[in-house]
PDB file of N, CA and C in Angstrom:
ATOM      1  N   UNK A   1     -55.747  74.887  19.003  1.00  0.00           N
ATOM      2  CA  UNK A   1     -54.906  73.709  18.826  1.00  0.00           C
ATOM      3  C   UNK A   1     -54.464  73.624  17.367  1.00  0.00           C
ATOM      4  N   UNK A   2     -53.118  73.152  17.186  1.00  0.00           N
ATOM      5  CA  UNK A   2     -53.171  73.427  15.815  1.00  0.00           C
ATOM      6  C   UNK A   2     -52.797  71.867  15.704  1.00  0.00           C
ATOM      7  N   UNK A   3     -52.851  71.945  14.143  1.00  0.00           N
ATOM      8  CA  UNK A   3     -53.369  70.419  13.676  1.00  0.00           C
ATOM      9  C   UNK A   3     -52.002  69.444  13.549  1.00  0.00           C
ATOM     10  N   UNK A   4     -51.658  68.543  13.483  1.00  0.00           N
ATOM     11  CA  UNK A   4     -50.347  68.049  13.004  1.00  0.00           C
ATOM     12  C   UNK A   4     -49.974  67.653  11.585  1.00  0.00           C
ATOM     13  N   UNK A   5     -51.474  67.675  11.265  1.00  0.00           N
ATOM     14  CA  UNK A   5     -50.929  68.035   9.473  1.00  0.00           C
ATOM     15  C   UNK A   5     -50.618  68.625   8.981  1.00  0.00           C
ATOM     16  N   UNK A   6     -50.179  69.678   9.664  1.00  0.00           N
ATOM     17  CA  UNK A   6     -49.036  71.237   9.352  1.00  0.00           C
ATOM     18  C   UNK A   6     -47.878  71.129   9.396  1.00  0.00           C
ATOM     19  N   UNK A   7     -47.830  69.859  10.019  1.00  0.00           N
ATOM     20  CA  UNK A   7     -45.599  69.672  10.923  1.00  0.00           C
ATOM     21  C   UNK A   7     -45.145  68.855   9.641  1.00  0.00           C
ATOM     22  N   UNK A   8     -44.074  69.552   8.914  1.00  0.00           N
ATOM     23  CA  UNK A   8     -43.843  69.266   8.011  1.00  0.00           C
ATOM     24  C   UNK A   8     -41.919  69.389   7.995  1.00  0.00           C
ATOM     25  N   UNK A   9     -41.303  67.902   7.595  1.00  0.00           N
ATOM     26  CA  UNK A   9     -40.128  67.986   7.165  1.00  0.00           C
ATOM     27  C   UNK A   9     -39.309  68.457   5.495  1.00  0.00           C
ATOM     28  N   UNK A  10     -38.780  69.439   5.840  1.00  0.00           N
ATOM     29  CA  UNK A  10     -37.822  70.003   4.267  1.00  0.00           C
ATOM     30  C   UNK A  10     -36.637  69.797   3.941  1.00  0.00           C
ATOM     31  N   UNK A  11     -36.369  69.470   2.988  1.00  0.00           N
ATOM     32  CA  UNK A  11     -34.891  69.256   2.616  1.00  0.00           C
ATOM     33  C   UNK A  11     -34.803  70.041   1.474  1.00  0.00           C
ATOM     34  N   UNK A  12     -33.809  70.431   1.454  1.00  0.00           N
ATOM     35  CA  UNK A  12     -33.223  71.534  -0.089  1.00  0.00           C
ATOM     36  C   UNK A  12     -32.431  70.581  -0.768  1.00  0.00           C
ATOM     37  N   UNK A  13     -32.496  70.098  -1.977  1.00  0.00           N
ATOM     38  CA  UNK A  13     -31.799  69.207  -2.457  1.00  0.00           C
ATOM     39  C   UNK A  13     -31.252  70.131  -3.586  1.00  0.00           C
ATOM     40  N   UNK A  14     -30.259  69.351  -4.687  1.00  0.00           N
ATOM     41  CA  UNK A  14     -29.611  70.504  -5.502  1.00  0.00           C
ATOM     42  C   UNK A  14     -30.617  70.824  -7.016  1.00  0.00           C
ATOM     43  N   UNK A  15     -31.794  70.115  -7.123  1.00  0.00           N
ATOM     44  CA  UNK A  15     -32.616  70.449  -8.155  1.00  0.00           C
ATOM     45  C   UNK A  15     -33.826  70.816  -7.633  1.00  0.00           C
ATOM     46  N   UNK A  16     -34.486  70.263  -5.992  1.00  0.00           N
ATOM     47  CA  UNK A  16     -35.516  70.669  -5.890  1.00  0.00           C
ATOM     48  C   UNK A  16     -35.938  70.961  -4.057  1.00  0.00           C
ATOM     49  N   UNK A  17     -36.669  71.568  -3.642  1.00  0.00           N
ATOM     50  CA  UNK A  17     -36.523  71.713  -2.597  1.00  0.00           C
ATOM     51  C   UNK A  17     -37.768  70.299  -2.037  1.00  0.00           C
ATOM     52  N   UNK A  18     -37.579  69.748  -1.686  1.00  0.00           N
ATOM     53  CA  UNK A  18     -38.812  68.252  -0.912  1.00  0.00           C
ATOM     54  C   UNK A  18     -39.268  68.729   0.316  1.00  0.00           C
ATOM     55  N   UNK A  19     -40.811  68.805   0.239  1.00  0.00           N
ATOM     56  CA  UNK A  19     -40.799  69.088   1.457  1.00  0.00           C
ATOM     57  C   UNK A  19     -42.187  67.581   1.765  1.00  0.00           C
ATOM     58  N   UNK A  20     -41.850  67.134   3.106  1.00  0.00           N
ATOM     59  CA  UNK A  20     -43.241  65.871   3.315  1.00  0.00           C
ATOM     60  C   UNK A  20     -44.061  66.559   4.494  1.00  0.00           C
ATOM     61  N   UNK A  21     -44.944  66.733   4.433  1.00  0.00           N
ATOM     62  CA  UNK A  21     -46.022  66.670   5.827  1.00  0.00           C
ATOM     63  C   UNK A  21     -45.812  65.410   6.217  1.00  0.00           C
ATOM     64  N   UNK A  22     -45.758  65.439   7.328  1.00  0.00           N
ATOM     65  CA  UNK A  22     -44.851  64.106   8.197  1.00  0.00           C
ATOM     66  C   UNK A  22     -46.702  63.597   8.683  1.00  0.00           C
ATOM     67  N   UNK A  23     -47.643  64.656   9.434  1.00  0.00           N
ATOM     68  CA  UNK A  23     -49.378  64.511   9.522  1.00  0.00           C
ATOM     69  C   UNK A  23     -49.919  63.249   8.655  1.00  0.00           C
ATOM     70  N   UNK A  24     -49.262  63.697   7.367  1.00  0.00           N
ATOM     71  CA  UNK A  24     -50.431  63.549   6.274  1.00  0.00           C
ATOM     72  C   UNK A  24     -50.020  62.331   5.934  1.00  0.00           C
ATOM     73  N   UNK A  25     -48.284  61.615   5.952  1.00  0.00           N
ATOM     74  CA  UNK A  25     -47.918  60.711   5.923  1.00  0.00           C
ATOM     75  C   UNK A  25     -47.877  59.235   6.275  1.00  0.00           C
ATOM     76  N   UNK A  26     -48.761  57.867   5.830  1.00  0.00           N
ATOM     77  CA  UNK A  26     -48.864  57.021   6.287  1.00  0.00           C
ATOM     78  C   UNK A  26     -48.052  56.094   6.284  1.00  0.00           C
ATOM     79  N   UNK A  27     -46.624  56.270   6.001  1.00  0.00           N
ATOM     80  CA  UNK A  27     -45.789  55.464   5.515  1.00  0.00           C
ATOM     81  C   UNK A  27     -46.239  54.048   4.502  1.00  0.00           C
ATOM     82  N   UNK A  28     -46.726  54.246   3.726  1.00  0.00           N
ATOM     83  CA  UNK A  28     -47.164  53.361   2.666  1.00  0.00           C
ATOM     84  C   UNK A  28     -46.126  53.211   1.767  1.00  0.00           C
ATOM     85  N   UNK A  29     -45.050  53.883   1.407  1.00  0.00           N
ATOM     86  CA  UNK A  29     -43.756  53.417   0.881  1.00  0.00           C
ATOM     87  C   UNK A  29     -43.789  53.593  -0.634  1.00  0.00           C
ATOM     88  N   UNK A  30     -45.025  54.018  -1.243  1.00  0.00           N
ATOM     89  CA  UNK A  30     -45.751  54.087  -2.602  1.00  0.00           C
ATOM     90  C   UNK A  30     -44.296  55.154  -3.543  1.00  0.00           C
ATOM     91  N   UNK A  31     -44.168  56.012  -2.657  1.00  0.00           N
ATOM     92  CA  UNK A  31     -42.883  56.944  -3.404  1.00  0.00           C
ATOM     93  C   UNK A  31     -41.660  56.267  -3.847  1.00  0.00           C
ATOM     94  N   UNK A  32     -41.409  55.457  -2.495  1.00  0.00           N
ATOM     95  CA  UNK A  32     -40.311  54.677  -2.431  1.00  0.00           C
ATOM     96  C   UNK A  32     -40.304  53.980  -3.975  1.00  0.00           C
ATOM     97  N   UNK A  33     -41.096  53.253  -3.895  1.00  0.00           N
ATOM     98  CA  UNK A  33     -41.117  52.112  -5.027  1.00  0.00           C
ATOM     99  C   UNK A  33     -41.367  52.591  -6.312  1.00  0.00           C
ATOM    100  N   UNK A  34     -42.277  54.013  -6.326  1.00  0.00           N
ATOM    101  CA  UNK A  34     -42.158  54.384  -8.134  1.00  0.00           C
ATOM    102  C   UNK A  34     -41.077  55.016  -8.333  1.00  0.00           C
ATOM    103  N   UNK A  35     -39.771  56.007  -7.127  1.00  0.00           N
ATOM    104  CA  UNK A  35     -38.860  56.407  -7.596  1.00  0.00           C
ATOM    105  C   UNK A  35     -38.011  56.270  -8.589  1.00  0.00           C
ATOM    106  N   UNK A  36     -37.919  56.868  -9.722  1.00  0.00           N
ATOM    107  CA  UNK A  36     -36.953  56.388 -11.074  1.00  0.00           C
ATOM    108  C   UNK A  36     -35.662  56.216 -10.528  1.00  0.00           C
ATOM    109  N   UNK A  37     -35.597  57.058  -9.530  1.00  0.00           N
ATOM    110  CA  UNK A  37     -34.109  56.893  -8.622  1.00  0.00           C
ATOM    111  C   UNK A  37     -33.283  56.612  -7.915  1.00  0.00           C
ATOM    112  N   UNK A  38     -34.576  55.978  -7.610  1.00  0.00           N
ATOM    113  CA  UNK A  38     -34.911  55.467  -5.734  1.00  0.00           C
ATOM    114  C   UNK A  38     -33.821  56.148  -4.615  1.00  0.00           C
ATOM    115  N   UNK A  39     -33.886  57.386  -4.688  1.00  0.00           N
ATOM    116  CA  UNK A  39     -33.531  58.024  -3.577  1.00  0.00           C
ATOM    117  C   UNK A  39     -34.276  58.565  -2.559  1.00  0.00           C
ATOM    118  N   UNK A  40     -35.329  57.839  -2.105  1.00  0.00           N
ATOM    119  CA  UNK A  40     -36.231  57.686  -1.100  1.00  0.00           C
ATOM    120  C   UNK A  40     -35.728  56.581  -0.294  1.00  0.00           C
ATOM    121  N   UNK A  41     -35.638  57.219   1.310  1.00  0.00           N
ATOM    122  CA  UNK A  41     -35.175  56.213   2.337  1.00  0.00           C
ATOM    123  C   UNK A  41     -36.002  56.526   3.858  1.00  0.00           C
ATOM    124  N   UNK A  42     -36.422  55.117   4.468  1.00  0.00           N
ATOM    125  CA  UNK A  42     -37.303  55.868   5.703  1.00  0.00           C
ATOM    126  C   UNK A  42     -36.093  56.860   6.328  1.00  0.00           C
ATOM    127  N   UNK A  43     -37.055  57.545   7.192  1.00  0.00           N
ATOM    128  CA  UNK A  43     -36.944  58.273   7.956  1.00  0.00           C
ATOM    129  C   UNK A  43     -36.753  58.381   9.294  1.00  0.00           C
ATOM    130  N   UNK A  44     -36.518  58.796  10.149  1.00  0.00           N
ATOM    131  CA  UNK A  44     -36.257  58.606  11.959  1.00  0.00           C
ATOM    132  C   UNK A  44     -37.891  59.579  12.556  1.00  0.00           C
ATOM    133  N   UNK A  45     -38.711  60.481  11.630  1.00  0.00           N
ATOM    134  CA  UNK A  45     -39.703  60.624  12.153  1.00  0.00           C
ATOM    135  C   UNK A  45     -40.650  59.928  11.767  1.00  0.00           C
ATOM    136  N   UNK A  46     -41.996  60.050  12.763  1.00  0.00           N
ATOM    137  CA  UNK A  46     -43.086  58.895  12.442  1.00  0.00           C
ATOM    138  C   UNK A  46     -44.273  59.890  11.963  1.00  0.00           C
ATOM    139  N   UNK A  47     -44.663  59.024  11.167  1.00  0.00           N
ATOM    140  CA  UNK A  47     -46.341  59.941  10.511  1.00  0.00           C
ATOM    141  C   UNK A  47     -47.185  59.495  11.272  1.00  0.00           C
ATOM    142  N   UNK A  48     -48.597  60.135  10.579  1.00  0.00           N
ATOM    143  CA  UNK A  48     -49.963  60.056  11.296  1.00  0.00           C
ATOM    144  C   UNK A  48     -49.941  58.809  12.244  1.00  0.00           C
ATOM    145  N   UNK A  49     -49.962  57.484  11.551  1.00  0.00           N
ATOM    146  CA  UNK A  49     -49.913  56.079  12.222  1.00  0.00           C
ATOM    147  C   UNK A  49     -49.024  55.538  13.031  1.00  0.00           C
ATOM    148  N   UNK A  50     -48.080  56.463  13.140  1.00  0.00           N
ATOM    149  CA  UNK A  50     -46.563  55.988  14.249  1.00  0.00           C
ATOM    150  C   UNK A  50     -45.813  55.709  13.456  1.00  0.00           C
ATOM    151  N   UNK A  51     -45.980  55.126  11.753  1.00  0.00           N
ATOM    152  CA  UNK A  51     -45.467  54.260  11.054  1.00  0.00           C
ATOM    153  C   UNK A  51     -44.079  55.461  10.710  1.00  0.00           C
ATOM    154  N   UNK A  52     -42.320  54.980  10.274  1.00  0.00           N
ATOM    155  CA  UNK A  52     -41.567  55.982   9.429  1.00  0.00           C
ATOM    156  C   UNK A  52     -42.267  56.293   8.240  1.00  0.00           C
ATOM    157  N   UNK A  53     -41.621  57.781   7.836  1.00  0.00           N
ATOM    158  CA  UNK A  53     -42.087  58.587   6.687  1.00  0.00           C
ATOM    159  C   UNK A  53     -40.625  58.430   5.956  1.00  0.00           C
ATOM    160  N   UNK A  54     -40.802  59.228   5.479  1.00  0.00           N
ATOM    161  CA  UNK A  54     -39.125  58.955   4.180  1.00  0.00           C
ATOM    162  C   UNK A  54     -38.468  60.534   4.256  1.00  0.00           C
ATOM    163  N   UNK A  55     -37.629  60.362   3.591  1.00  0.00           N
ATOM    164  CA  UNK A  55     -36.617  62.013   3.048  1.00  0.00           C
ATOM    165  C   UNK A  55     -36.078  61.515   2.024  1.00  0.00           C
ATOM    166  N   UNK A  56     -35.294  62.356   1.689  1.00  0.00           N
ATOM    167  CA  UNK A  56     -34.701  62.109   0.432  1.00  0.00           C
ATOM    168  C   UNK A  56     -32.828  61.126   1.284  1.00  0.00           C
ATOM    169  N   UNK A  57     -32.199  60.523   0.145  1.00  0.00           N
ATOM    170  CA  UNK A  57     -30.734  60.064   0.871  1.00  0.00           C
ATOM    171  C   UNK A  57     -30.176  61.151   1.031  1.00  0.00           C
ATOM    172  N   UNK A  58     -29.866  61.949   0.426  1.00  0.00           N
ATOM    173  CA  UNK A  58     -28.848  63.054   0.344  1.00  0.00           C
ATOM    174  C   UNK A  58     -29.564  64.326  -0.274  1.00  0.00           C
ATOM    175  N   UNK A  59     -28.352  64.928  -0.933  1.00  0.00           N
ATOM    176  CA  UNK A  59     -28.835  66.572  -1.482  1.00  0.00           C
ATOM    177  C   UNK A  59     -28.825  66.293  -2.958  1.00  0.00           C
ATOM    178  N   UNK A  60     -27.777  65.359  -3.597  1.00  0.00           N
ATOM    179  CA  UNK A  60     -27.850  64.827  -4.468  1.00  0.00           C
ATOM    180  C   UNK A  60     -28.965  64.275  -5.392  1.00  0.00           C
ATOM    181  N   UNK A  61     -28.745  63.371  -4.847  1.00  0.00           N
ATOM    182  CA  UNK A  61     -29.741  62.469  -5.081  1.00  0.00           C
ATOM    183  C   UNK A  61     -31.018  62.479  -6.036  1.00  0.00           C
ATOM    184  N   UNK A  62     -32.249  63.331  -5.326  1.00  0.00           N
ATOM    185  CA  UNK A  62     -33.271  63.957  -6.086  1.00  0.00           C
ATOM    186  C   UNK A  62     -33.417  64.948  -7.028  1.00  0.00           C
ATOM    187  N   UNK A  63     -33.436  64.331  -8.133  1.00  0.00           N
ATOM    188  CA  UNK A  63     -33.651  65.260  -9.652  1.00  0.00           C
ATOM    189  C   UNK A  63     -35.036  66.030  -9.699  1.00  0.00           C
ATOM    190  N   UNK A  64     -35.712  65.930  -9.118  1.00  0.00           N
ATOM    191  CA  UNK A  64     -36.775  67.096  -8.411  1.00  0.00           C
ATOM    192  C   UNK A  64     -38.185  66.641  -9.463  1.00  0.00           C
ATOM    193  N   UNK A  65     -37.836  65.307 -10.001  1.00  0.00           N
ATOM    194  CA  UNK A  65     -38.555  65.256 -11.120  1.00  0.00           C
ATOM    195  C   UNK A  65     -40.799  64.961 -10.922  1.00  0.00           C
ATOM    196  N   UNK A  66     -40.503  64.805  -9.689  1.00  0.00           N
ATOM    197  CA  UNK A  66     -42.247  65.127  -8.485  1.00  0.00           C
ATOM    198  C   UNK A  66     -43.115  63.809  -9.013  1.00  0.00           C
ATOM    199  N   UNK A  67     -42.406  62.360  -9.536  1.00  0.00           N
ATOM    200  CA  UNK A  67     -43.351  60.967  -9.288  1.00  0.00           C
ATOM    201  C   UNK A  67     -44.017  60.819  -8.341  1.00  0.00           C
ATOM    202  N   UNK A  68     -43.052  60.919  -7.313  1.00  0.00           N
ATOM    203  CA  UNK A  68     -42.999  61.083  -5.645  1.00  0.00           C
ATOM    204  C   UNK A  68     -44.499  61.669  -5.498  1.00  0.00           C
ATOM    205  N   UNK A  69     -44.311  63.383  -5.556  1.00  0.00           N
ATOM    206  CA  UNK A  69     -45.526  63.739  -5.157  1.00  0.00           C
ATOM    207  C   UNK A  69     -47.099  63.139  -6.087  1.00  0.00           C
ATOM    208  N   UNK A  70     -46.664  62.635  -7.215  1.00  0.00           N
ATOM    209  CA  UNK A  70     -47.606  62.611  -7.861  1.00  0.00           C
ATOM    210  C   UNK A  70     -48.689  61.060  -7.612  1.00  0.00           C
ATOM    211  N   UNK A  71     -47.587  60.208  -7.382  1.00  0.00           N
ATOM    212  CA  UNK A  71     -48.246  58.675  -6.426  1.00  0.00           C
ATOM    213  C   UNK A  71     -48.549  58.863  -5.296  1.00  0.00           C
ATOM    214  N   UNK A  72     -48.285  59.951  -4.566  1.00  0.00           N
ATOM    215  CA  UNK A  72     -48.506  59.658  -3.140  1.00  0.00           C
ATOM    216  C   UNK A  72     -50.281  59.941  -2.760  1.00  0.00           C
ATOM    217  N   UNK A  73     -50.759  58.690  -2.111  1.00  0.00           N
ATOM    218  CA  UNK A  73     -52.151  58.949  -2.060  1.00  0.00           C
ATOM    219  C   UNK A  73     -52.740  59.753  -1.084  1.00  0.00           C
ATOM    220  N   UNK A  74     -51.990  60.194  -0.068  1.00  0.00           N
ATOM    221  CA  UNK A  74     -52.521  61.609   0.774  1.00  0.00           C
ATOM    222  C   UNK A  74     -51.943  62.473   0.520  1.00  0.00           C
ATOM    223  N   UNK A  75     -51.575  62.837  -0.123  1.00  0.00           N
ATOM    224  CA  UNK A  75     -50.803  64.857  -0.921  1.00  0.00           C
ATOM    225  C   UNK A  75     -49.692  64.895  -0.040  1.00  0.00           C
ATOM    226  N   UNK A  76     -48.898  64.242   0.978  1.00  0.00           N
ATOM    227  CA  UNK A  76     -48.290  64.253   2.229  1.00  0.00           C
ATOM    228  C   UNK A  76     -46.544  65.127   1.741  1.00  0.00           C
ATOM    229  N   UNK A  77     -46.398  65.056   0.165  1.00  0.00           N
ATOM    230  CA  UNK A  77     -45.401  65.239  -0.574  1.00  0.00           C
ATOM    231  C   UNK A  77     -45.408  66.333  -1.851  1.00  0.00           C
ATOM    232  N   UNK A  78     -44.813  67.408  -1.371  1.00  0.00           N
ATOM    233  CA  UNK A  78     -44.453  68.397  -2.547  1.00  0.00           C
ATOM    234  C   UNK A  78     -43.053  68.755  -2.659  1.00  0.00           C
ATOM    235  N   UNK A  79     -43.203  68.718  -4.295  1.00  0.00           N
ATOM    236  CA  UNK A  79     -41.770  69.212  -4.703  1.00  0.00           C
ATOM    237  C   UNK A  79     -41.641  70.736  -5.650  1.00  0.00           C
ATOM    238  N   UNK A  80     -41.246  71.263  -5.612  1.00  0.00           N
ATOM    239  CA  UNK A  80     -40.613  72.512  -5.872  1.00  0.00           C
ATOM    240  C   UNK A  80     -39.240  72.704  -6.444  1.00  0.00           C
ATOM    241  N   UNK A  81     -38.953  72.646  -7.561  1.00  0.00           N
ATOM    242  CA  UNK A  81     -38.139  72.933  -8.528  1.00  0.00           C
ATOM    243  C   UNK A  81     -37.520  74.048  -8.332  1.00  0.00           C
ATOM    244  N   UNK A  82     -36.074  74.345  -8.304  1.00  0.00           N
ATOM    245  CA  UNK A  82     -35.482  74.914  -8.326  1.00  0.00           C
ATOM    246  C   UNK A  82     -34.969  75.693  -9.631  1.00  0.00           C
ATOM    247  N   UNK A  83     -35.604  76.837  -9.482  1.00  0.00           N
ATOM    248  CA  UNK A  83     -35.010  77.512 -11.128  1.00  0.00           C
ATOM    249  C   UNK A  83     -33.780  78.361 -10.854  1.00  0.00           C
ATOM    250  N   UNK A  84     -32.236  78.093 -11.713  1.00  0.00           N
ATOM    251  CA  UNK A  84     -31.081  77.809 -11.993  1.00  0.00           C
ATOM    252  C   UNK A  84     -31.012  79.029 -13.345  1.00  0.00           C
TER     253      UNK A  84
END
């Protein structure tokens, strides 16, 4: 059986690639609110609790700068920088 903390949503944005474990995600909104950018918006899938998870708005948007991953209190969020 494999676990659902593996099922994970990605987006390629133009500075960084976002990827969320949707599993690991409790929708606690914690990203949302430290975003310098706030280009964090729920999502149409549900995490661990049923609750929405987030993505990024667009491709734009995220400067890849990893607050996001760095508040989030279950690791549910990594970012990956795009080297240009």
């Amino acid at each position: 059986m494999v676990s659902t903390a593996y099922k994970y949503t990605q987006k390629e944005c133009d500075r960084a690639t976002f990827t969320l474990f949707t599993g690991l995600c409790k929708g606690c909104g914690l990203c949302m609110e430290k975003c310098p950018v706030k280009c964090l918006e729920w999502s149409n899938d549900l995490g661990v609790y049923g609750t929405p998870t987030i993505i990024p708005k667009d491709v734009e948007s995220c400067t890849g700068c990893g607050i996001c991953q760095l508040v989030c209190p279950d690791c549910a969020i990594v970012i990956e920088k795009i080297k240009k």
